[in-house]
N, C-alpha and C. Protein backbone atom coordinates (compact mmCIF):
# COMPACT_ATOMS: atom_id res chain seq x y z
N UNK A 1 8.44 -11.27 15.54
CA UNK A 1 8.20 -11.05 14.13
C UNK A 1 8.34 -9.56 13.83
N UNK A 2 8.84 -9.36 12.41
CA UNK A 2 9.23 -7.72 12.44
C UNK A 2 8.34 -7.57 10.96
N UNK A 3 7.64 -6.48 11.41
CA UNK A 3 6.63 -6.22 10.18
C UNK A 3 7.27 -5.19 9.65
N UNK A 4 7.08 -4.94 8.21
CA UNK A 4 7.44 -3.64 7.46
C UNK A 4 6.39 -2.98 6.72
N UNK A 5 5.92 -2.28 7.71
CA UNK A 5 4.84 -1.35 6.95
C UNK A 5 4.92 -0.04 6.31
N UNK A 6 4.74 -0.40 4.77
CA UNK A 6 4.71 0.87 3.76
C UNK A 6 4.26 2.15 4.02
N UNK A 7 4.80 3.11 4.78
CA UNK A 7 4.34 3.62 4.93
C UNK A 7 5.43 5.16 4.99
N UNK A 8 5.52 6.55 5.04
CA UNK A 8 5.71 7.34 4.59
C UNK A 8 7.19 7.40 5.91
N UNK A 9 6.19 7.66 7.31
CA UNK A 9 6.99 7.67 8.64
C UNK A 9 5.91 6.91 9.66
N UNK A 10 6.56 6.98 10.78
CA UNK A 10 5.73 6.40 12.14
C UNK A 10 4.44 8.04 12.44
N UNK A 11 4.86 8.78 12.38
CA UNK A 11 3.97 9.98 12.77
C UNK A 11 4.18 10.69 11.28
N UNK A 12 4.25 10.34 10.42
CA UNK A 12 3.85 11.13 8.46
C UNK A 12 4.28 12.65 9.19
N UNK A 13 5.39 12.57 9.76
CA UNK A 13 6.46 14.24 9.82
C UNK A 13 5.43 15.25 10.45
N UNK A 14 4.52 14.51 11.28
CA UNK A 14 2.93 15.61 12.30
C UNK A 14 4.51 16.56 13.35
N UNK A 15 5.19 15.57 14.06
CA UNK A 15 6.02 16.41 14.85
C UNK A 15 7.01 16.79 14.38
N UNK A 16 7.06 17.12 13.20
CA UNK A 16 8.02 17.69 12.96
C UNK A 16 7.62 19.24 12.34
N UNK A 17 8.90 19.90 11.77
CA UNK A 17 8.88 21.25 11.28
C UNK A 17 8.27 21.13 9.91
N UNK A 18 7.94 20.21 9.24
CA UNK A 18 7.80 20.14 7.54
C UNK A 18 6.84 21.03 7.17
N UNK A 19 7.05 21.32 5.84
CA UNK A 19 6.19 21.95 5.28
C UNK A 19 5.17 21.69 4.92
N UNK A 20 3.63 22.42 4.93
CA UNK A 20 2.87 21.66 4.23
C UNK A 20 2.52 20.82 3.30
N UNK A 21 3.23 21.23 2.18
CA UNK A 21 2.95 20.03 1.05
C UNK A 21 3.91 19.21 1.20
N UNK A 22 4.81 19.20 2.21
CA UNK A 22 5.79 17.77 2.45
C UNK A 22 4.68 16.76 3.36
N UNK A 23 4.12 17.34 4.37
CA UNK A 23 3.21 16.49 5.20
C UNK A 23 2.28 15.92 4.70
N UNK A 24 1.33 17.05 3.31
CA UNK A 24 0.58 16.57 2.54
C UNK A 24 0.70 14.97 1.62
N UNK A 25 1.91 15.32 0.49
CA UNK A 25 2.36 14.13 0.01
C UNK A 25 2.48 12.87 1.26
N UNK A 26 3.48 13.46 2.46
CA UNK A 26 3.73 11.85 3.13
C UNK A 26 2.15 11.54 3.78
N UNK A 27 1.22 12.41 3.99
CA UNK A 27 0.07 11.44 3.91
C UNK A 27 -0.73 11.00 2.67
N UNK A 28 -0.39 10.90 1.53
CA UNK A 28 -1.18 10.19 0.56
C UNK A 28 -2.17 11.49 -0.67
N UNK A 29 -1.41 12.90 -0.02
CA UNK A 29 -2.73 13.63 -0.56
C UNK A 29 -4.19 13.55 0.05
N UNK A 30 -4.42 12.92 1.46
CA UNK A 30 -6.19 12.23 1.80
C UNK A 30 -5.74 12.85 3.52
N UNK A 31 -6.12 13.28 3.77
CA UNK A 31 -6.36 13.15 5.86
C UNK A 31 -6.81 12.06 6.02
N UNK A 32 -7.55 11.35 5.68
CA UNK A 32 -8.22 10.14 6.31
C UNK A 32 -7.48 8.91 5.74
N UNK A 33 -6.38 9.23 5.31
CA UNK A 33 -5.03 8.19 5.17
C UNK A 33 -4.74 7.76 6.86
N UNK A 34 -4.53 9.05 7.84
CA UNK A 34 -3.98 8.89 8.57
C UNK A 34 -4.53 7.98 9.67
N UNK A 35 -5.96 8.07 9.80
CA UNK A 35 -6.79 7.12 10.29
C UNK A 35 -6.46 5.80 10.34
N UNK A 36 -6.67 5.83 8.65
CA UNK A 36 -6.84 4.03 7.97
C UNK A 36 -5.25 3.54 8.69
N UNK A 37 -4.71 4.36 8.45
CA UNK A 37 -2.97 3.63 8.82
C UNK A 37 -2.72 3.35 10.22
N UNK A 38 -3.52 4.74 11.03
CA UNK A 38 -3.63 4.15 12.87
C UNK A 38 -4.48 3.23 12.47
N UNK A 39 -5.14 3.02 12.06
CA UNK A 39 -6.30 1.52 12.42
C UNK A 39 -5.42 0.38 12.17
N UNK A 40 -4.59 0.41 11.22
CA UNK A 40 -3.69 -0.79 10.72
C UNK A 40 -2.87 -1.30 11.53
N UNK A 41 -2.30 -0.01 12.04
CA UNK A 41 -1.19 -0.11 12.61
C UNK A 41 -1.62 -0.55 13.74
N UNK A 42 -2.54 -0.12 14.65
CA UNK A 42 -3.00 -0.27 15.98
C UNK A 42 -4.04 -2.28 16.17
N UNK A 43 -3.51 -2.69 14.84
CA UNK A 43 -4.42 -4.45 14.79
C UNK A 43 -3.16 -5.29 14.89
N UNK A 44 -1.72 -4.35 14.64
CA UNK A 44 -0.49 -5.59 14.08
C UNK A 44 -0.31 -5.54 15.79
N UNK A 45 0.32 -6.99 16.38
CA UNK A 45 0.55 -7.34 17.52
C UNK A 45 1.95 -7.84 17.24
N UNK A 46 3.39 -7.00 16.53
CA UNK A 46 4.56 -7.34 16.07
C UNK A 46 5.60 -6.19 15.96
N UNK A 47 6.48 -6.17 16.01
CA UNK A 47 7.78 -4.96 15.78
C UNK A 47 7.09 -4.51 14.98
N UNK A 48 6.69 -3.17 14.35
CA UNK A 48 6.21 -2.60 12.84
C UNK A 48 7.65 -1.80 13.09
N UNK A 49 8.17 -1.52 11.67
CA UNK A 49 9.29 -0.71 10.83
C UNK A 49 8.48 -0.17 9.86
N UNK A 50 8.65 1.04 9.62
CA UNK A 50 7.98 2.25 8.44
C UNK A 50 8.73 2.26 7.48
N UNK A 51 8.54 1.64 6.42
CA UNK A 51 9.52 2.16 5.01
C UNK A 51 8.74 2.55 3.73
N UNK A 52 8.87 3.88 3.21
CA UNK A 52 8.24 4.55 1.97
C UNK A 52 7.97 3.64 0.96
N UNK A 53 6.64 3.92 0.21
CA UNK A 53 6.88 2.56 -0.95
C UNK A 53 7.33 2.30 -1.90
N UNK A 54 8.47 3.43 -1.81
CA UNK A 54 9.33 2.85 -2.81
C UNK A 54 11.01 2.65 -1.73
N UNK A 55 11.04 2.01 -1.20
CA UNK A 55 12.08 1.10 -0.36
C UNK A 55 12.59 0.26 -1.67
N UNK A 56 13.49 -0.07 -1.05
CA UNK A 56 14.49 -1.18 -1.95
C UNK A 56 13.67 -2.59 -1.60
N UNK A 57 13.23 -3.65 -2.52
CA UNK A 57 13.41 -5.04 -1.82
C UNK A 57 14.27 -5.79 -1.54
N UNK A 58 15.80 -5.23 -1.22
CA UNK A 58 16.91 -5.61 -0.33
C UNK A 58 16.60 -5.07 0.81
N UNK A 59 16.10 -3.72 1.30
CA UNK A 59 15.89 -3.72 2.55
C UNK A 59 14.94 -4.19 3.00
N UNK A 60 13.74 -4.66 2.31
CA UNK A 60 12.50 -5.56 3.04
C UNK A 60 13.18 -6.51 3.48
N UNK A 61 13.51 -7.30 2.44
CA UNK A 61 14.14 -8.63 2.27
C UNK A 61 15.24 -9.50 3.53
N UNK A 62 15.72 -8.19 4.27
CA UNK A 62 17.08 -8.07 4.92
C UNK A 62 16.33 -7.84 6.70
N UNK A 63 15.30 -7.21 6.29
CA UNK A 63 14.80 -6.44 7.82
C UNK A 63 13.53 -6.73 8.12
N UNK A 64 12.68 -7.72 7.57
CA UNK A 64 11.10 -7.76 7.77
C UNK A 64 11.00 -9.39 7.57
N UNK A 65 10.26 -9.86 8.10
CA UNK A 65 9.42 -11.13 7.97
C UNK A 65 8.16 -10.89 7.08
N UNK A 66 7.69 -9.77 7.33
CA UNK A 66 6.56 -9.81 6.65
C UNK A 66 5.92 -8.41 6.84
N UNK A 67 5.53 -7.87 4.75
CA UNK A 67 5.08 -6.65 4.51
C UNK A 67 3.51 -6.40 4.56
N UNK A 68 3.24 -5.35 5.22
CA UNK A 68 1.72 -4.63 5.24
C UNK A 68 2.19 -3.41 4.28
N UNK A 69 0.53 -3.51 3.66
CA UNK A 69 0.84 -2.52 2.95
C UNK A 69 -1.02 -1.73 3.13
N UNK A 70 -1.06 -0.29 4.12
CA UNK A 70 -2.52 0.03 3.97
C UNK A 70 -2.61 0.72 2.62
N UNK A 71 -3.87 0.05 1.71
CA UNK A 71 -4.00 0.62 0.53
C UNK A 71 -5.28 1.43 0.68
N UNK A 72 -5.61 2.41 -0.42
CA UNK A 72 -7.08 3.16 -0.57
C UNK A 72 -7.36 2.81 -2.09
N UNK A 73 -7.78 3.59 -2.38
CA UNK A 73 -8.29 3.62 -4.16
C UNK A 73 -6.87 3.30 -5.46
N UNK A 74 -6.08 2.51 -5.12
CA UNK A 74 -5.25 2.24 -5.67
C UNK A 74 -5.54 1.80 -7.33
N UNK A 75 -6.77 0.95 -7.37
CA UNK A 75 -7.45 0.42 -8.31
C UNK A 75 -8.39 1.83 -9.24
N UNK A 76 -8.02 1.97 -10.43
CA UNK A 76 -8.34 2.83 -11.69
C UNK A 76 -7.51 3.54 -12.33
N UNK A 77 -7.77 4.30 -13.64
CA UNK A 77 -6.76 4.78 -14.65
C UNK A 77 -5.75 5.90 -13.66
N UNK A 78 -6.05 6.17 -12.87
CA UNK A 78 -5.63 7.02 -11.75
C UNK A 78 -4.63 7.04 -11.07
N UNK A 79 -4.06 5.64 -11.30
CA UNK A 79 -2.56 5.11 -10.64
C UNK A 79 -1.98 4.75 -11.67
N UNK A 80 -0.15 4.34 -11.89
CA UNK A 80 -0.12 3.96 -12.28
C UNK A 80 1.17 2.92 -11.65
N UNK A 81 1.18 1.62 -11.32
CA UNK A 81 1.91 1.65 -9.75
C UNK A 81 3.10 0.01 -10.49
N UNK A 82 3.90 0.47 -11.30
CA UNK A 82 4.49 -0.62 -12.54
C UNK A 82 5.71 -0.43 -12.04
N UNK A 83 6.23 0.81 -10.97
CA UNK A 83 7.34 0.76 -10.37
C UNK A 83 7.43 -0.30 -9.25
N UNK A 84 6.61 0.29 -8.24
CA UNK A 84 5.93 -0.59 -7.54
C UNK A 84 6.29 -1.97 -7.30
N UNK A 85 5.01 -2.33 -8.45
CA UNK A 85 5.36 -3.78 -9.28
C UNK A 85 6.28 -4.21 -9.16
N UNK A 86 7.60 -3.73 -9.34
CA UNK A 86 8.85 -4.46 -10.13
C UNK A 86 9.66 -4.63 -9.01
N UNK A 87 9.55 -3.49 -7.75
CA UNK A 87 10.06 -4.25 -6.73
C UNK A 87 9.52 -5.02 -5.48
N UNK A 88 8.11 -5.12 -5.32
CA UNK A 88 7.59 -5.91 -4.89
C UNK A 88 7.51 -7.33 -5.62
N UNK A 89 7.85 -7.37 -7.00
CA UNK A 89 8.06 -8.90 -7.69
C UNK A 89 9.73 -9.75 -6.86
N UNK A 90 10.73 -8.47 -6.27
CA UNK A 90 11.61 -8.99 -5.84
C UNK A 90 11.53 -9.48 -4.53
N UNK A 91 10.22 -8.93 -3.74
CA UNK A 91 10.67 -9.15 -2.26
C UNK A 91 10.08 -10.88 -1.96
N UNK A 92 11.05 -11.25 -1.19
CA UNK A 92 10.66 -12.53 -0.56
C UNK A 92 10.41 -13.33 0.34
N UNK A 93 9.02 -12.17 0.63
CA UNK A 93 8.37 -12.09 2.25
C UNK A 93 7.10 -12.22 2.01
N UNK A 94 6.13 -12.59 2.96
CA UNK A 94 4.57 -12.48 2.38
C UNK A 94 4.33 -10.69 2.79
N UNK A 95 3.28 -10.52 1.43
CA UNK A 95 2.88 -9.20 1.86
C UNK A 95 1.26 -9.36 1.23
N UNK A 96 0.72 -8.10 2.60
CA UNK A 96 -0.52 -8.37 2.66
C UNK A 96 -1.23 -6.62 2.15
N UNK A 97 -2.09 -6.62 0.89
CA UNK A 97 -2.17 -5.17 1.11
C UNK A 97 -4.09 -5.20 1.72
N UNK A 98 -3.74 -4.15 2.36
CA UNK A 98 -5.23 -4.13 3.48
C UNK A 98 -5.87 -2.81 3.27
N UNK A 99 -7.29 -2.73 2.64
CA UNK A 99 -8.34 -1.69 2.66
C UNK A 99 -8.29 -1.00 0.92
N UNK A 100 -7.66 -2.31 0.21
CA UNK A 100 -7.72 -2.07 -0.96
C UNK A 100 -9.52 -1.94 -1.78
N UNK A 101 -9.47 -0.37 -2.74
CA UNK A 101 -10.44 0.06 -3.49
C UNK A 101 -9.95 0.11 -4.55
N UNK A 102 -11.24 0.86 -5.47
CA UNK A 102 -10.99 0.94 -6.86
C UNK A 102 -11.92 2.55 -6.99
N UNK A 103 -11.40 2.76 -8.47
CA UNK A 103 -12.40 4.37 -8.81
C UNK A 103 -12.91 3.84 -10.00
N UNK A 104 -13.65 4.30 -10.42
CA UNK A 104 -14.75 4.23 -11.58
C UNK A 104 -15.38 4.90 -11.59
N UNK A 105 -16.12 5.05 -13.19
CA UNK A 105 -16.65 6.37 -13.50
C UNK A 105 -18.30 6.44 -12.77
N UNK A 106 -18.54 5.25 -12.53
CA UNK A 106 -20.11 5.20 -11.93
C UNK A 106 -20.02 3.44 -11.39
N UNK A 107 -20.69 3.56 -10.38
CA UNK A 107 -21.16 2.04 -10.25
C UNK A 107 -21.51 0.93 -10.88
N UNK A 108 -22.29 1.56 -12.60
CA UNK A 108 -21.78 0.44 -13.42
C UNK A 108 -20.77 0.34 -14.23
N UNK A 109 -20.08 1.05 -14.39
CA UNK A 109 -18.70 1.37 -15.26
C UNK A 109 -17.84 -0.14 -14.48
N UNK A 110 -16.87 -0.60 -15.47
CA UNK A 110 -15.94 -1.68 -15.15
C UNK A 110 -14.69 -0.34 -14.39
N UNK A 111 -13.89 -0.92 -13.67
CA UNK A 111 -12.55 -0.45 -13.43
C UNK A 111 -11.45 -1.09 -14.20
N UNK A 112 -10.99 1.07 -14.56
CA UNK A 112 -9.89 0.11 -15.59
C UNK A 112 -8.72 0.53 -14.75
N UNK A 113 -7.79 -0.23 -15.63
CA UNK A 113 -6.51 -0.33 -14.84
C UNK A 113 -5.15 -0.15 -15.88
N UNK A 114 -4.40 0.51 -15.45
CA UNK A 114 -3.33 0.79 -16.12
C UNK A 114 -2.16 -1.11 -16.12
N UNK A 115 -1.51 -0.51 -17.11
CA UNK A 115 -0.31 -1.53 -17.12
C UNK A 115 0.13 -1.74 -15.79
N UNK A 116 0.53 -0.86 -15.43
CA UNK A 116 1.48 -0.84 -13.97
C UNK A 116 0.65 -1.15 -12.92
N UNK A 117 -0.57 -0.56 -12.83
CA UNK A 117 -1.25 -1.06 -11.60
C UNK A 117 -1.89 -2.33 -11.90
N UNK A 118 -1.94 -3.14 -13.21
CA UNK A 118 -2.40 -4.27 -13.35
C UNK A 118 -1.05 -5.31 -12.84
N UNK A 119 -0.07 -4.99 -13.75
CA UNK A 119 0.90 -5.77 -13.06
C UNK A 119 1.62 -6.03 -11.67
N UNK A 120 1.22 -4.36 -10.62
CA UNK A 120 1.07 -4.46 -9.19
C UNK A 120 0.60 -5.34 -8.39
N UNK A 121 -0.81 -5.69 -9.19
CA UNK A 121 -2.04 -6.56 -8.89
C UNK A 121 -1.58 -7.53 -9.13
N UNK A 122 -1.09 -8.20 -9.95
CA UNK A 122 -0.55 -9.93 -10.10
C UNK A 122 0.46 -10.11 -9.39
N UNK A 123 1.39 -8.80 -8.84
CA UNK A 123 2.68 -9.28 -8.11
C UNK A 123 1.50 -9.61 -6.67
N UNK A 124 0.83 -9.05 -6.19
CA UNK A 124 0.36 -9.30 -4.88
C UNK A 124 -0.86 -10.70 -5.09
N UNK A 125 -0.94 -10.70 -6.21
CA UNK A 125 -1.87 -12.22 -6.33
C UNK A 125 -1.09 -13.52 -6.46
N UNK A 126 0.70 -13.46 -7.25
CA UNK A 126 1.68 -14.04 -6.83
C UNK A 126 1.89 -14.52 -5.56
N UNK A 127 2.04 -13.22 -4.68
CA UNK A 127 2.85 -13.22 -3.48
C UNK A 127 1.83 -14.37 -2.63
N UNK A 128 1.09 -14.20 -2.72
CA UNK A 128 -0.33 -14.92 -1.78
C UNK A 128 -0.43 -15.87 -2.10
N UNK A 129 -0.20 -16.40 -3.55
CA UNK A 129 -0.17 -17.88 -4.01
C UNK A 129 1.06 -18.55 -3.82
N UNK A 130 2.20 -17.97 -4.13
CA UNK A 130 3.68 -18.38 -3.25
C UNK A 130 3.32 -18.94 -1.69
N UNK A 131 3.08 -17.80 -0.92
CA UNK A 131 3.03 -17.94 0.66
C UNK A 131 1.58 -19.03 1.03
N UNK A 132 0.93 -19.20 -0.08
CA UNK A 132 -0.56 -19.72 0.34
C UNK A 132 -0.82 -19.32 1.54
N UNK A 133 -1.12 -17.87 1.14
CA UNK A 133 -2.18 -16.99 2.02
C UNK A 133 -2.98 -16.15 1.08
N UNK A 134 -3.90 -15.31 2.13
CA UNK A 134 -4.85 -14.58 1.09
C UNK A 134 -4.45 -13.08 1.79
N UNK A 135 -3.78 -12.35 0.75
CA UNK A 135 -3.21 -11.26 1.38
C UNK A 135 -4.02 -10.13 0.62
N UNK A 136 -5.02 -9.64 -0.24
CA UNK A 136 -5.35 -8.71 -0.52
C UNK A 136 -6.84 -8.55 0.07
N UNK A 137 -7.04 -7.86 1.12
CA UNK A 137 -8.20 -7.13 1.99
C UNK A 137 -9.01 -6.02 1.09
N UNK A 138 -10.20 -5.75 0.66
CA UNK A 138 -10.49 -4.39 0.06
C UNK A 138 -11.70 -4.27 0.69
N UNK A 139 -11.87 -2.31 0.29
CA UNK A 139 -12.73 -1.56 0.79
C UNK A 139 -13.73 -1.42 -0.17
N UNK A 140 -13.78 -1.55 -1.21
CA UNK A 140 -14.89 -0.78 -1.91
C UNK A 140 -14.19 0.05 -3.20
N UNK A 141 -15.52 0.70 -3.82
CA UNK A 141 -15.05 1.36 -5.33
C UNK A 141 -15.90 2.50 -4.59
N UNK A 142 -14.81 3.59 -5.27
CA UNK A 142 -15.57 5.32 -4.94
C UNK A 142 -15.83 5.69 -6.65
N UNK A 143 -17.07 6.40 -6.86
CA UNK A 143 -17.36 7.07 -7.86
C UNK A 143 -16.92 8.62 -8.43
N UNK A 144 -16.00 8.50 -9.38
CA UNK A 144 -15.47 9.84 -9.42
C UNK A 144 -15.80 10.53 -11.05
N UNK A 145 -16.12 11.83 -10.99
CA UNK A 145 -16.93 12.21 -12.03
C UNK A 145 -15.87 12.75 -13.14
């Protein structure tokens, strides 16, 4: 089985010459991206392939059985992920996104959500009801002031 996990590179350009804010962006803007993604990576028992998330869904489609995707705080006005969306509505593979959160203004505040990251959210509540699986894993809501 050949997995395609969203992800920047296999080592996010550590051995390479890049510049800081190139290494920065391919880890997420977070250091503790790099963690969550060894943890991910180090549970799949399958070929993993690294492709940025914005890949074509002709090359998922062509080269993967099946997409991982490690998420963080993806969920609040903070994203807005409608690109995303539109080509993950094309791919026609199960995909699973894992360690999905949300931001909000306080613990009782609702999370809001943009167009794009709402419609992100139904492509991956699609995908799971297509494949009848349950592919969205989450972490929690962080409070941001």
């Amino acid at each position: 089985m050949k997995i395609g996990l969203l992800w920047e590179s296999k080592d996010c350009g550590l051995y390479s010459n890049a510049a800081f804010d190139t290494l920065y962006r391919q880890i997420g803007h977070n250091n503790g991206n790099l963690a969550f993604v060894h943890a991910v990576r180090s549970q799949i028992q399958a070929e993993i392939q690294y492709y940025p998330w914005h890949v074509s869904p002709k090359v998922l489609n062509e080269n993967v059985d099946f997409v991982v995707i490690p998420c963080a705080n993806q969920l609040g006005q903070h994203t807005d992920l409608g690109g995303l969306a539109k080509n993950l509505a094309q791919v026609n593979k199960p995909i699973v996104a894992i360690g999905l959160g949300a931001q909000a203004k306080g613990f009782d505040s609702d999370v809001e959500l943009t167009e794009g990251t709402r419609a992100w959210l139904d492509v991956l509540i699609e995908n799971g009801q297509r494949f009848g699986i349950q592919n969205i894993y989450t972490r929690g809501l962080s409070v941001v002031e």
